[in-house]
Structures are given as C-alpha cells and as structure tokens.
Protein backbone atom coordinates (compact mmCIF):
# COMPACT_ATOMS: atom_id res chain seq x y z
CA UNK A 1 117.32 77.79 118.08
CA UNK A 2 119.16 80.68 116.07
CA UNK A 3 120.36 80.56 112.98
CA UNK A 4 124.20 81.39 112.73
CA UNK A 5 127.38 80.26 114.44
CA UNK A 6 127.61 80.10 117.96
CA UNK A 7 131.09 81.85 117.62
CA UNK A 8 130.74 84.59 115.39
CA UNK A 9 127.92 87.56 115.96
CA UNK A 10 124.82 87.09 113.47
CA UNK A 11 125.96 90.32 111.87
CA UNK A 12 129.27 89.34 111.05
CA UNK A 13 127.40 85.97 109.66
CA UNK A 14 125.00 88.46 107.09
CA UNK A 15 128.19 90.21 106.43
CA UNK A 16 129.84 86.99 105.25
CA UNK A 17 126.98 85.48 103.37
CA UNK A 18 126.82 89.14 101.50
CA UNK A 19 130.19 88.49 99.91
CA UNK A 20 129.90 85.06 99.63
CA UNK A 21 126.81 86.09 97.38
CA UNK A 22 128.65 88.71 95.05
CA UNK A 23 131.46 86.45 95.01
CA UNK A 24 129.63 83.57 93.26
CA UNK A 25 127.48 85.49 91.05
CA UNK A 26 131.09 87.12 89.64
CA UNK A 27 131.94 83.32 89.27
CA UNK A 28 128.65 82.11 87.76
CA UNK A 29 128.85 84.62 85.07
CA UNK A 30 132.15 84.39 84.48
CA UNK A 31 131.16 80.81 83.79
CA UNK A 32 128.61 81.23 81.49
CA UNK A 33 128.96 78.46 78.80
CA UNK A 34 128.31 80.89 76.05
CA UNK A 35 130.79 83.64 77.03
CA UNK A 36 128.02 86.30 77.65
CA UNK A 37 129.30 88.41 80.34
CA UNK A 38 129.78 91.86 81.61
CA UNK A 39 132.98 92.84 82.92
CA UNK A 40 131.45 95.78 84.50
CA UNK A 41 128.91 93.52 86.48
CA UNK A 42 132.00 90.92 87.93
CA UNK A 43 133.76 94.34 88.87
CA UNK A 44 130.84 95.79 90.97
CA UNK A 45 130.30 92.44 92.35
CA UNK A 46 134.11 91.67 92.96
CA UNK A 47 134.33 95.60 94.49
CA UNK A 48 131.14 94.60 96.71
CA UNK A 49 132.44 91.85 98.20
CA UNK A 50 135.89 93.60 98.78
CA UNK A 51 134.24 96.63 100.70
CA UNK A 52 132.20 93.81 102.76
CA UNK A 53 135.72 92.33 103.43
CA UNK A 54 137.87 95.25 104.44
CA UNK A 55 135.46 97.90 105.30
CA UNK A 56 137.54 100.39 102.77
CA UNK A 57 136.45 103.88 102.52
CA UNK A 58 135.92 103.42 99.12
CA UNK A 59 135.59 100.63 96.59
CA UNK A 60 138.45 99.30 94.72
CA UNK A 61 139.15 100.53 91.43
CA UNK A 62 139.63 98.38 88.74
CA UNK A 63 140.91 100.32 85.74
CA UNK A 64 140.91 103.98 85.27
C-alpha cells in the first residue's frame, strides 16, 4: 500500500511534511524553557516553510 493520501500527489505530501517540519522546529525553539534561541534560526525556518507554501521567487525578508 503507499504511503500518502489518496487525494493529494505524494509530492505535494513531501512538500507539506517539509513545512510542517520547519514550522515546528521554529516553535520548539521558540519554546525552549530556558529562553535560548536564535532569532536568525526561527527566521530561516519560518522563510523555509513560506517558500514551500507559496513557491515565491525569493524568501521573505524579515528585517532589513
């Protein structure tokens, strides 16, 4: 049997589990009991996940 949905193509299933992925790691170390975290780190994994999303040309920015 394959592994996926039966409604959505297996790529679009990678796809989804790739921003799922940056999406909680941004969340587990922004939860981080002892406040050790890396803004730059959420940022690439909050712009990764974004790309994944809405196939932009280029990643968001976040500040400048």
């Amino acid at each position: 049997m394959e592994e996926g949905s039966i409604f959505a193509p297996k790529t679009l299933v990678e796809e989804l589990r790739l921003v799922i992925d940056n999406l909680s790691r941004a969340i587990g170390d922004l939860a981080d009991p002892f406040g050790d975290y890396l803004l730059d780190y959420i940022e690439e994994k909050l712009g990764n996940a974004h790309y994944l999303l809405f196939k932009n040309e280029k990643k968001i920015q976040f500040h400048q």
